[in-house]
PDB file of N, CA and C in Angstrom:
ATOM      1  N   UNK A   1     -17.471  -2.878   2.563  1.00  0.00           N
ATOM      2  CA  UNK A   1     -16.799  -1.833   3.303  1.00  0.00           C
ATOM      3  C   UNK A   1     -17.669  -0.584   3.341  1.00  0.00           C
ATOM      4  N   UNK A   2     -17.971   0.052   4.765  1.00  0.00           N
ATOM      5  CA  UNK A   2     -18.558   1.002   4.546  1.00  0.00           C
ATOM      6  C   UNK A   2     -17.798   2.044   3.982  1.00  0.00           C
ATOM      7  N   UNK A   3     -18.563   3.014   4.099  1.00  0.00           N
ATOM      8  CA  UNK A   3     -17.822   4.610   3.548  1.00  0.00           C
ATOM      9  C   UNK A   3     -17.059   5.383   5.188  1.00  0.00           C
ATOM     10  N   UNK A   4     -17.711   4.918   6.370  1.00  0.00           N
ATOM     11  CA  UNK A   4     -17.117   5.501   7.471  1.00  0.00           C
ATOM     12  C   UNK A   4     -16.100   5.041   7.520  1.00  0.00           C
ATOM     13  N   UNK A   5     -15.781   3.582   7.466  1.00  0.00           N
ATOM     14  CA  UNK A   5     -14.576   2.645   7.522  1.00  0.00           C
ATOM     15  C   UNK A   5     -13.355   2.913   6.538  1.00  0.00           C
ATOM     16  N   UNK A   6     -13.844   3.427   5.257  1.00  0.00           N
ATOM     17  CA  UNK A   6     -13.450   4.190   4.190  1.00  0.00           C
ATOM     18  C   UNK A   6     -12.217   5.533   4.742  1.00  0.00           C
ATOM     19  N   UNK A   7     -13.215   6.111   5.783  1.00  0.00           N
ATOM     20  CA  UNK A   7     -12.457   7.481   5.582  1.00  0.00           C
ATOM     21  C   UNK A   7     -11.748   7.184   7.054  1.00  0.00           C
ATOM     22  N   UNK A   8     -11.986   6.329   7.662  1.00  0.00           N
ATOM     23  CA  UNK A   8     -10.850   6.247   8.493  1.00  0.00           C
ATOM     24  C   UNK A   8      -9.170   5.375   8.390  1.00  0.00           C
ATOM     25  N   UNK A   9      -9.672   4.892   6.886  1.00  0.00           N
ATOM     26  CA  UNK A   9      -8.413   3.990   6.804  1.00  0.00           C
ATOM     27  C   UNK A   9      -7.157   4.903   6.549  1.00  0.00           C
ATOM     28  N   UNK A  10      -6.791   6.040   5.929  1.00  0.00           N
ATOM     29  CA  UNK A  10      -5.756   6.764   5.836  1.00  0.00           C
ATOM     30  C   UNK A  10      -5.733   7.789   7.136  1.00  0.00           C
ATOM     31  N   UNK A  11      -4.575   7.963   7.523  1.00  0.00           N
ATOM     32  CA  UNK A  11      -4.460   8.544   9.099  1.00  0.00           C
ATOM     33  C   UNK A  11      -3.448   9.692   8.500  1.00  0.00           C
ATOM     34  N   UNK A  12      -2.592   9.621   7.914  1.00  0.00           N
ATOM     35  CA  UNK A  12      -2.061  11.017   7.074  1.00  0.00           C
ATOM     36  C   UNK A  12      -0.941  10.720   5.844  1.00  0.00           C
ATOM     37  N   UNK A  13      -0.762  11.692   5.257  1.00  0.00           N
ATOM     38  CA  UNK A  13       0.396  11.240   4.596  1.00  0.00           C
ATOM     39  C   UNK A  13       1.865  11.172   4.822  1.00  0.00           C
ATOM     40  N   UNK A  14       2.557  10.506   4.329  1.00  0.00           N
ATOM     41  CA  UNK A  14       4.052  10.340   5.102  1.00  0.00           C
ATOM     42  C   UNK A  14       4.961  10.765   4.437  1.00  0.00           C
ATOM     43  N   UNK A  15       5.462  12.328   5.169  1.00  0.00           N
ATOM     44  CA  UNK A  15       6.650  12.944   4.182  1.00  0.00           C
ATOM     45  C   UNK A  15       7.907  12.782   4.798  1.00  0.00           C
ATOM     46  N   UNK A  16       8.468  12.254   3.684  1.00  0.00           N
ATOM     47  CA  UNK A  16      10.033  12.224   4.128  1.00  0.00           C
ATOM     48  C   UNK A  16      11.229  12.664   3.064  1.00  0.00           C
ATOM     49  N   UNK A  17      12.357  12.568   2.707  1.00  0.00           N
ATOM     50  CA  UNK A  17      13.318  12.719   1.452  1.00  0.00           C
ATOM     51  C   UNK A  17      12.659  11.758   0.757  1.00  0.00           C
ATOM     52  N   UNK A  18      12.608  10.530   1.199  1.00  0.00           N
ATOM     53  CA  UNK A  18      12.365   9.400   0.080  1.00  0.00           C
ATOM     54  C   UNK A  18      11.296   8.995  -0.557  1.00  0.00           C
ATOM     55  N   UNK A  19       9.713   9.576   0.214  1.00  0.00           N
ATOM     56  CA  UNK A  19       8.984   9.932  -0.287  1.00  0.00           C
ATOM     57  C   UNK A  19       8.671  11.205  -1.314  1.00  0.00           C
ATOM     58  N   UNK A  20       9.427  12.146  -1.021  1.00  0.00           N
ATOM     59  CA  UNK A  20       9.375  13.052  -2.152  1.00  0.00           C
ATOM     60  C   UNK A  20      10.450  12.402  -3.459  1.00  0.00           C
ATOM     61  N   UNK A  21      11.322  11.731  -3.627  1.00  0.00           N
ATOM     62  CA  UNK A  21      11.672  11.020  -4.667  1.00  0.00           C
ATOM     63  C   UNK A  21      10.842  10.278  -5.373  1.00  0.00           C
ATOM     64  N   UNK A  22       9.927   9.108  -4.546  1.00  0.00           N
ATOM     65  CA  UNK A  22       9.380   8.407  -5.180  1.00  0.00           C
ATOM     66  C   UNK A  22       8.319   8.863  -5.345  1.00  0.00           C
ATOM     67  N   UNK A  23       7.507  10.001  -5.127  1.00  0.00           N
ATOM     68  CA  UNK A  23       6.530  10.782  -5.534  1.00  0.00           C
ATOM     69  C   UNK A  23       6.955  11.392  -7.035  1.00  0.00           C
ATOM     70  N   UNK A  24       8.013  12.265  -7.149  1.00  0.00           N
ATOM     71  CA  UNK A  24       8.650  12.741  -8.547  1.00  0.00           C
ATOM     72  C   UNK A  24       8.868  11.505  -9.600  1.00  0.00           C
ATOM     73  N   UNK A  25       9.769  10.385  -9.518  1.00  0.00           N
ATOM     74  CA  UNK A  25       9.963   9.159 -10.313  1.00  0.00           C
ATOM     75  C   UNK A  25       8.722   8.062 -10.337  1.00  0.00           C
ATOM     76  N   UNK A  26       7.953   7.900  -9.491  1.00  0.00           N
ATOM     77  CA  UNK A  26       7.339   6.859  -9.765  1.00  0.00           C
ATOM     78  C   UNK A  26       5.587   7.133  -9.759  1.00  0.00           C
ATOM     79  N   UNK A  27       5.278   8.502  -9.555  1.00  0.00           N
ATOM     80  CA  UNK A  27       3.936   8.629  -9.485  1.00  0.00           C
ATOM     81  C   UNK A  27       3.392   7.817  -8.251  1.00  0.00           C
ATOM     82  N   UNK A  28       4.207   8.137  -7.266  1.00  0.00           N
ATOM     83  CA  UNK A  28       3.670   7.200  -5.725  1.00  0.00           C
ATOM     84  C   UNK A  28       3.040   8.245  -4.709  1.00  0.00           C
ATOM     85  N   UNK A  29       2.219   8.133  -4.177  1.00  0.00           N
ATOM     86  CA  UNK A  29       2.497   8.900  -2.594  1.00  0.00           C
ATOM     87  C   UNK A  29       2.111   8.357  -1.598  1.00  0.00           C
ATOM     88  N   UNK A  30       3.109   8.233  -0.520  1.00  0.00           N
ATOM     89  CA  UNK A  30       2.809   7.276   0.514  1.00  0.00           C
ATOM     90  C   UNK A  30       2.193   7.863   1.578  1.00  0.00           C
ATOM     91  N   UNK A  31       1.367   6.961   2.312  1.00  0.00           N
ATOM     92  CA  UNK A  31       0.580   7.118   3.616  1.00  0.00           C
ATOM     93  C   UNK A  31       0.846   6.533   4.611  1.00  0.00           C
ATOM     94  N   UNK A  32       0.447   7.057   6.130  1.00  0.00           N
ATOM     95  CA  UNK A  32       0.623   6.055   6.877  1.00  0.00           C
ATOM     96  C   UNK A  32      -1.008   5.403   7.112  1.00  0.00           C
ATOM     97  N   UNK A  33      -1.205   4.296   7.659  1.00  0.00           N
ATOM     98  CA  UNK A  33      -2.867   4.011   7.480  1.00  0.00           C
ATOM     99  C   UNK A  33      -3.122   2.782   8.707  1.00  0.00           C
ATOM    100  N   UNK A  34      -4.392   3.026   8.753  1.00  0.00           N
ATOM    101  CA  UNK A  34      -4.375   1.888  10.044  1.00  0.00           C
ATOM    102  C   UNK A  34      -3.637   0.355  10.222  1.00  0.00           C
ATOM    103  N   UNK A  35      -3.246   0.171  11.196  1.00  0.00           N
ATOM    104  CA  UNK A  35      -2.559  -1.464  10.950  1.00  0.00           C
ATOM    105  C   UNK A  35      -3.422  -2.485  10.415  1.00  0.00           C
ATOM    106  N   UNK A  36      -4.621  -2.534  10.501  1.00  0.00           N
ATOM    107  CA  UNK A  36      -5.395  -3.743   9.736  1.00  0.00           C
ATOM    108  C   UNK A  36      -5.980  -3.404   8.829  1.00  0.00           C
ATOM    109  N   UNK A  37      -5.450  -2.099   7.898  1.00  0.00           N
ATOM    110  CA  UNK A  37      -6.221  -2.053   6.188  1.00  0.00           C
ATOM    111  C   UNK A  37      -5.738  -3.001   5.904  1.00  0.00           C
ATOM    112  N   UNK A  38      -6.236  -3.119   4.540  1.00  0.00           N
ATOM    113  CA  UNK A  38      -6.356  -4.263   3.567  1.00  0.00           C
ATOM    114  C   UNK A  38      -5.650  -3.420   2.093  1.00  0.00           C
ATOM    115  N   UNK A  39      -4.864  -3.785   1.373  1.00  0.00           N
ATOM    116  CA  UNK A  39      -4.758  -2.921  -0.054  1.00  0.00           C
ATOM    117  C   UNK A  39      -6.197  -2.537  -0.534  1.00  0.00           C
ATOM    118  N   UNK A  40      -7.136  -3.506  -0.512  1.00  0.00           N
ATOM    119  CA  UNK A  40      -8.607  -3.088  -1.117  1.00  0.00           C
ATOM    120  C   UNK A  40      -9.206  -1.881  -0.497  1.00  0.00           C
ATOM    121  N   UNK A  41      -8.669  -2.038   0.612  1.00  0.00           N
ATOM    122  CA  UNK A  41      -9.771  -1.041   1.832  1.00  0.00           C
ATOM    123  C   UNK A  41      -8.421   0.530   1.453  1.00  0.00           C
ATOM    124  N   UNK A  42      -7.561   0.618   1.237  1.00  0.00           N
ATOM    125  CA  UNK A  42      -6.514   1.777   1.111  1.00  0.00           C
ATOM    126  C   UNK A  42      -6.643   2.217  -0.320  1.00  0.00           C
ATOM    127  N   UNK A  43      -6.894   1.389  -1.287  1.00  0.00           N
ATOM    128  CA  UNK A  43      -7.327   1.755  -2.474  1.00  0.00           C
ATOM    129  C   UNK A  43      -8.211   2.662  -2.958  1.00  0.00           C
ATOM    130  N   UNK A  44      -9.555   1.655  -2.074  1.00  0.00           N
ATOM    131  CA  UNK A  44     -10.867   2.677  -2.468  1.00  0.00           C
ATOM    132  C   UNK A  44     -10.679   4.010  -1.382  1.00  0.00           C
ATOM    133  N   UNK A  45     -10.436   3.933  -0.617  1.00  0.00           N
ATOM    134  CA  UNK A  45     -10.092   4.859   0.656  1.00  0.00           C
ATOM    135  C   UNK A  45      -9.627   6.667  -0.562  1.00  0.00           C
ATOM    136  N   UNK A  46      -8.447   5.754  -0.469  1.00  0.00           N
ATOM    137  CA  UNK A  46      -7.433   6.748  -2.009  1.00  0.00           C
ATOM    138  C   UNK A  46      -8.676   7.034  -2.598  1.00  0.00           C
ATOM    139  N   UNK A  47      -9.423   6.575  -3.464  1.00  0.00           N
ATOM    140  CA  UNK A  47     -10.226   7.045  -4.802  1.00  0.00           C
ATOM    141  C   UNK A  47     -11.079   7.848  -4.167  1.00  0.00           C
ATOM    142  N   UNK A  48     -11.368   7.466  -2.889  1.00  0.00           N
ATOM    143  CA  UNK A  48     -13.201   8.343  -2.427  1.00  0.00           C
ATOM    144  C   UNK A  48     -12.747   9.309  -1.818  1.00  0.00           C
ATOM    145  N   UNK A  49     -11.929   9.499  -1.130  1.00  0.00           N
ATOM    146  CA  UNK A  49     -11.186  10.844  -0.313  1.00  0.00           C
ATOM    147  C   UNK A  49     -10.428  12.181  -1.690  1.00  0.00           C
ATOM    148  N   UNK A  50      -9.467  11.261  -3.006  1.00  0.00           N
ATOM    149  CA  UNK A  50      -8.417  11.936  -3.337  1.00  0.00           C
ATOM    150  C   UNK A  50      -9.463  12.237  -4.985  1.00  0.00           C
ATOM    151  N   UNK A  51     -10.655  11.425  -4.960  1.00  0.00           N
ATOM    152  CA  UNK A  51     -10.953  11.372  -6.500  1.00  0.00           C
ATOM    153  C   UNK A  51      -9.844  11.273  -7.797  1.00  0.00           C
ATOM    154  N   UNK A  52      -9.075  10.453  -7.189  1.00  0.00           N
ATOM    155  CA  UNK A  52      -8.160   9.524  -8.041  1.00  0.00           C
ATOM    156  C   UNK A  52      -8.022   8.534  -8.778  1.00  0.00           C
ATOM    157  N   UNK A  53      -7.439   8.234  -9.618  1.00  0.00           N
ATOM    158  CA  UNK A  53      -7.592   6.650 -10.084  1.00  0.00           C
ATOM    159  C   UNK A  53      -6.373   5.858  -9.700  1.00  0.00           C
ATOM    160  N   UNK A  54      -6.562   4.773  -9.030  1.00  0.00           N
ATOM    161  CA  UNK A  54      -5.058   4.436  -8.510  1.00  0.00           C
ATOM    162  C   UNK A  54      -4.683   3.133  -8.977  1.00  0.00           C
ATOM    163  N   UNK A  55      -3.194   2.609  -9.147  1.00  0.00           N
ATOM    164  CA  UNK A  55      -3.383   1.887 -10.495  1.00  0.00           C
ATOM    165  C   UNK A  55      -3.297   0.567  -9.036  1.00  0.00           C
ATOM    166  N   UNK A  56      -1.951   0.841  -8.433  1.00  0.00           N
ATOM    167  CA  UNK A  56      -1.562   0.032  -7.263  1.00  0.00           C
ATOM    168  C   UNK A  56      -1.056  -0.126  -5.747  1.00  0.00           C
ATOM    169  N   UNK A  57      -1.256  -0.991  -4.938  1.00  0.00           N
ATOM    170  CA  UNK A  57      -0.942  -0.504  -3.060  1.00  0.00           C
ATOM    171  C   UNK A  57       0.209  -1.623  -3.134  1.00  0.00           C
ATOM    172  N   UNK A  58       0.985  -0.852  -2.547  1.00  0.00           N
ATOM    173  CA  UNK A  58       1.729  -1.770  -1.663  1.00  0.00           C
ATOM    174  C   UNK A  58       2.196  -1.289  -0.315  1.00  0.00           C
ATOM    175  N   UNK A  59       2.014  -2.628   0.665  1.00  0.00           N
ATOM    176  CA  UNK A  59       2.166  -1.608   2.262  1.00  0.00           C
ATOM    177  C   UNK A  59       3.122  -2.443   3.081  1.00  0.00           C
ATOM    178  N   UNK A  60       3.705  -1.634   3.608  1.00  0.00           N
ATOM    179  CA  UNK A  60       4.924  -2.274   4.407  1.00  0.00           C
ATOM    180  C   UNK A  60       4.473  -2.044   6.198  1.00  0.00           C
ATOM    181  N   UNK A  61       4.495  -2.743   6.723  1.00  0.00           N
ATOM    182  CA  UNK A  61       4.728  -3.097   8.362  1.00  0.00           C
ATOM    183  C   UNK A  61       5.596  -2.186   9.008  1.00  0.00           C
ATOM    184  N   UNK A  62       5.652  -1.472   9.670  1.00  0.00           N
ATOM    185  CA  UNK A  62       7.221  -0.418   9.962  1.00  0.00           C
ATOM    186  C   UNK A  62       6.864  -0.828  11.507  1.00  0.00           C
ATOM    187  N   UNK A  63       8.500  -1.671  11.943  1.00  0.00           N
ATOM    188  CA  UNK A  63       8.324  -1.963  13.258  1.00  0.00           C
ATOM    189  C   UNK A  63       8.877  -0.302  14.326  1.00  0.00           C
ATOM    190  N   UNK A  64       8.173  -0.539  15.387  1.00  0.00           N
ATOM    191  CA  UNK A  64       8.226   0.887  16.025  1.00  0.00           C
ATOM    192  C   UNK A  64      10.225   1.318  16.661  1.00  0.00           C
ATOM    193  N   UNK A  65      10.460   2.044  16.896  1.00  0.00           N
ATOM    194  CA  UNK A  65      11.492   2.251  17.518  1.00  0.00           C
ATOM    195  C   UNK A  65      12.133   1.996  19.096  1.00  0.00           C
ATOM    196  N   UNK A  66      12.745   1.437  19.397  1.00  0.00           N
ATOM    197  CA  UNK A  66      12.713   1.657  21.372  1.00  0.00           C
ATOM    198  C   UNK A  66      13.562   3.521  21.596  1.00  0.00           C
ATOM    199  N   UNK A  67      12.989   3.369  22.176  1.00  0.00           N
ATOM    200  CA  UNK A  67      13.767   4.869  23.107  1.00  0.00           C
ATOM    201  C   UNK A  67      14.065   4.668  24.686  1.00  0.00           C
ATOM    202  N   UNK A  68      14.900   6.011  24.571  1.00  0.00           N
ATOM    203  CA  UNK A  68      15.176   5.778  26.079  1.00  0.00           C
ATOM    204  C   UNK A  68      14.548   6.879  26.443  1.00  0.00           C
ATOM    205  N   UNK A  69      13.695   7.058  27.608  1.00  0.00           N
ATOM    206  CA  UNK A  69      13.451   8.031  28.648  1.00  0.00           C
ATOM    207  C   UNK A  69      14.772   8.417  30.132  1.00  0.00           C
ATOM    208  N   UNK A  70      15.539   8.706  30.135  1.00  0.00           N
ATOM    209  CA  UNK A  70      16.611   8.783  30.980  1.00  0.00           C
ATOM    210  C   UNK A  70      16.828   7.184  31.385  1.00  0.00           C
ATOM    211  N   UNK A  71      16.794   6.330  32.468  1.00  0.00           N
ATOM    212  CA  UNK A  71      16.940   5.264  32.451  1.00  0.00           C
ATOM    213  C   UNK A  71      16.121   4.282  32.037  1.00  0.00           C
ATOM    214  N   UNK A  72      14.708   4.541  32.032  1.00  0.00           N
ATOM    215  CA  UNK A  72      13.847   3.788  31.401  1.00  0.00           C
ATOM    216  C   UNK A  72      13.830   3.298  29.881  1.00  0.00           C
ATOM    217  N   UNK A  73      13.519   2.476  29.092  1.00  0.00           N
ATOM    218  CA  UNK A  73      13.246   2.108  27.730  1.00  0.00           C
ATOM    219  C   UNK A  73      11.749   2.105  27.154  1.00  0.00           C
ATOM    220  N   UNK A  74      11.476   2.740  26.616  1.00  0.00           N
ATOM    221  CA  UNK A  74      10.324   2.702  26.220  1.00  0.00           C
ATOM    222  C   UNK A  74      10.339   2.642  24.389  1.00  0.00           C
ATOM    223  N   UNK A  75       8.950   2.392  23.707  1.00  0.00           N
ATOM    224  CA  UNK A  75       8.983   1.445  22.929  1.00  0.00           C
ATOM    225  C   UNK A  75       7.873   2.449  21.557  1.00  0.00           C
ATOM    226  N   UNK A  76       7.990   2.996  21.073  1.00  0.00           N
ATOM    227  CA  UNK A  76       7.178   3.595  19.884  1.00  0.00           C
ATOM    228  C   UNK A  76       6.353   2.080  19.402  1.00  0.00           C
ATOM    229  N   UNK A  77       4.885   2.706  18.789  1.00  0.00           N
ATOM    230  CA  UNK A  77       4.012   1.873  17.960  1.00  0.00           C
ATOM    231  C   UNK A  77       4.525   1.308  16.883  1.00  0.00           C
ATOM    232  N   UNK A  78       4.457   0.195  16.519  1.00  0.00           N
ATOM    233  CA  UNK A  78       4.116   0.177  15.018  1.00  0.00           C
ATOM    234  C   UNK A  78       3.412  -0.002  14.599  1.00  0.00           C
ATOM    235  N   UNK A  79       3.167   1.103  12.768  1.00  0.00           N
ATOM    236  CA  UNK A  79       2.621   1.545  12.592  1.00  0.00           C
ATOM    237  C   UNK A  79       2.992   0.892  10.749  1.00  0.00           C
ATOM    238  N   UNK A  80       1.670   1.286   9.850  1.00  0.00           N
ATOM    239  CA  UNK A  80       1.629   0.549   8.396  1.00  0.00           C
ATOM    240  C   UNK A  80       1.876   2.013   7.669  1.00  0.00           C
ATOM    241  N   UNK A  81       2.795   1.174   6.357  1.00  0.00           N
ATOM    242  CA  UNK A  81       3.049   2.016   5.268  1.00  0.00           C
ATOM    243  C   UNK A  81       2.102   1.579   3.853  1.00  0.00           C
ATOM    244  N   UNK A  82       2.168   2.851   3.183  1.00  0.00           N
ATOM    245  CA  UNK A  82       1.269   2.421   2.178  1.00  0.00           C
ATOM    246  C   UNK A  82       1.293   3.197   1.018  1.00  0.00           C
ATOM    247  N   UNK A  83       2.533   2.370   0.345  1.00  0.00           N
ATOM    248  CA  UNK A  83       2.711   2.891  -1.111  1.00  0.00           C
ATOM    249  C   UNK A  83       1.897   2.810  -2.308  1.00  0.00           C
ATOM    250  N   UNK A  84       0.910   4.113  -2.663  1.00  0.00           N
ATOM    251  CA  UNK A  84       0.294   4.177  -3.707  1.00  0.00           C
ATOM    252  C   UNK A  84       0.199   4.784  -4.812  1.00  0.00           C
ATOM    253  N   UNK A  85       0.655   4.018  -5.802  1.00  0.00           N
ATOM    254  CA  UNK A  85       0.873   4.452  -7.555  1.00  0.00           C
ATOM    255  C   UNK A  85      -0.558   5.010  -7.688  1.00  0.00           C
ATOM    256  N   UNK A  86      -0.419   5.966  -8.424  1.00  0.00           N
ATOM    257  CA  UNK A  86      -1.431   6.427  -9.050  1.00  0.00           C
ATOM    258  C   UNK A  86      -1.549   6.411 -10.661  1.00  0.00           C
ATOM    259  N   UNK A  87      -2.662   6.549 -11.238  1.00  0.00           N
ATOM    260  CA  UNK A  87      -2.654   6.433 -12.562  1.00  0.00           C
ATOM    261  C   UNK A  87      -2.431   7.510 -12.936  1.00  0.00           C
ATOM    262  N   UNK A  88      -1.526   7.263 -14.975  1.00  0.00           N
ATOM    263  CA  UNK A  88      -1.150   7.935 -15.608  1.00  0.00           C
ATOM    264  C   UNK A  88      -1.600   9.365 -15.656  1.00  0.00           C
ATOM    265  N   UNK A  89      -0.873  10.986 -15.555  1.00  0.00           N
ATOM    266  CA  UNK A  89      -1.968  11.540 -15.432  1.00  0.00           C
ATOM    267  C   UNK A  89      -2.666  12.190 -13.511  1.00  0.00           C
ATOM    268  N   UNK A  90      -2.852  11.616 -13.632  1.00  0.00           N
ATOM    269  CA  UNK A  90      -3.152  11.673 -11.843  1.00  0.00           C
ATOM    270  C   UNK A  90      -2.275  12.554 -10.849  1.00  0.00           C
ATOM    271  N   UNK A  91      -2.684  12.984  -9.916  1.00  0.00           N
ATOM    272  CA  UNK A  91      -1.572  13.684  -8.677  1.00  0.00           C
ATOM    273  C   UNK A  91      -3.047  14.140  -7.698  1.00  0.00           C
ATOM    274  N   UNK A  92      -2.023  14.309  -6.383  1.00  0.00           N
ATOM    275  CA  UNK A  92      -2.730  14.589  -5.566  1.00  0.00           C
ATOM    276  C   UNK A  92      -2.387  15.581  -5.111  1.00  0.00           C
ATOM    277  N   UNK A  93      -3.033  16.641  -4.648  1.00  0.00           N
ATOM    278  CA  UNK A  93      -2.200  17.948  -4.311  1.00  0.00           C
ATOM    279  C   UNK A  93      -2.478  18.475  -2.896  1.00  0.00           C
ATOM    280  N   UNK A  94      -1.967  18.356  -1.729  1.00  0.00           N
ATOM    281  CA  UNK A  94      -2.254  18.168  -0.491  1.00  0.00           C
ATOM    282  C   UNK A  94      -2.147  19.852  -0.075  1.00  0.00           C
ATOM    283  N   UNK A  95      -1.427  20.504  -0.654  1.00  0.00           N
ATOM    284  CA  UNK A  95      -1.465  21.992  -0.204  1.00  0.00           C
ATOM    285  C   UNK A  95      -3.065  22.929  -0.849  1.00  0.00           C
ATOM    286  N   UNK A  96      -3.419  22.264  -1.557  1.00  0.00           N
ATOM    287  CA  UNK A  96      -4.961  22.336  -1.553  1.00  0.00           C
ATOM    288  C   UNK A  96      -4.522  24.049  -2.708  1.00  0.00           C
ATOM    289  N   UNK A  97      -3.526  24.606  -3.259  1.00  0.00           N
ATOM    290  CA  UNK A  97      -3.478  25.494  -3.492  1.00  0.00           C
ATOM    291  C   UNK A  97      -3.294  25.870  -5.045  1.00  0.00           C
ATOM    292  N   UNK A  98      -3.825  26.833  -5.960  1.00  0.00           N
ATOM    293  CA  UNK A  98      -4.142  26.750  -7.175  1.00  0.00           C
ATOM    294  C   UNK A  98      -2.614  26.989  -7.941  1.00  0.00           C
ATOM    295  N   UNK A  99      -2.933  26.403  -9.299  1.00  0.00           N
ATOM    296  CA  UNK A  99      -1.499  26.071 -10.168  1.00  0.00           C
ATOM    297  C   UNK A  99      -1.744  27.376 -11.053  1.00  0.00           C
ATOM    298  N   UNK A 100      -1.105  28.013 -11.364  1.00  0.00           N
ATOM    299  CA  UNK A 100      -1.003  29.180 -12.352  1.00  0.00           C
ATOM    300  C   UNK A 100      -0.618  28.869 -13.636  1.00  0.00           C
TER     301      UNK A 100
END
């Protein structure tokens, strides 16, 4: 795997209520990431971007939504989830801003 391939596999992180739970209880933080990573390829991705140690991935498939445009139906992407534990110790701090 290159290192370009590397930094394109995470596309952002995914905040929601239930991600901020399982961020507090389980030492997780989830991403959304291209549809054909690999756990290997989201792993190292995590370590070389976050300088983390990450213990484990797990990624879920999220099928897209239909919508309606007034009479038309139209159809959202789907798009990959990607739950990653981090090791003991560890956090990632995305507001980039200092702890007092």
């Amino acid at each position: 795997m290159s290192q370009e391939r590397l930094m394109k596999v995470i596309l952002a992180p995914h905040v929601s209520e239930k991600t901020t739970r399982v961020a507090d209880q389980a030492n997780q933080v989830v991403f959304r990431v291209l549809p054909d990573a690999s756990k290997t390829e989201i792993k190292k991705a995590v370590e070389l971007m976050f300088e983390v140690k990450v213990d484990a991935v797990q990624v879920s498939n999220m099928k897209g939504k239909l919508k309606r445009f007034g009479q038309s139906i139209g159809r959202r992407k789907n798009w990959k989830k990607a739950y990653v534990t981090l090791a003991e110790g560890q956090d990632i701090d995305f507001m980039g801003g200092e702890t007092a």
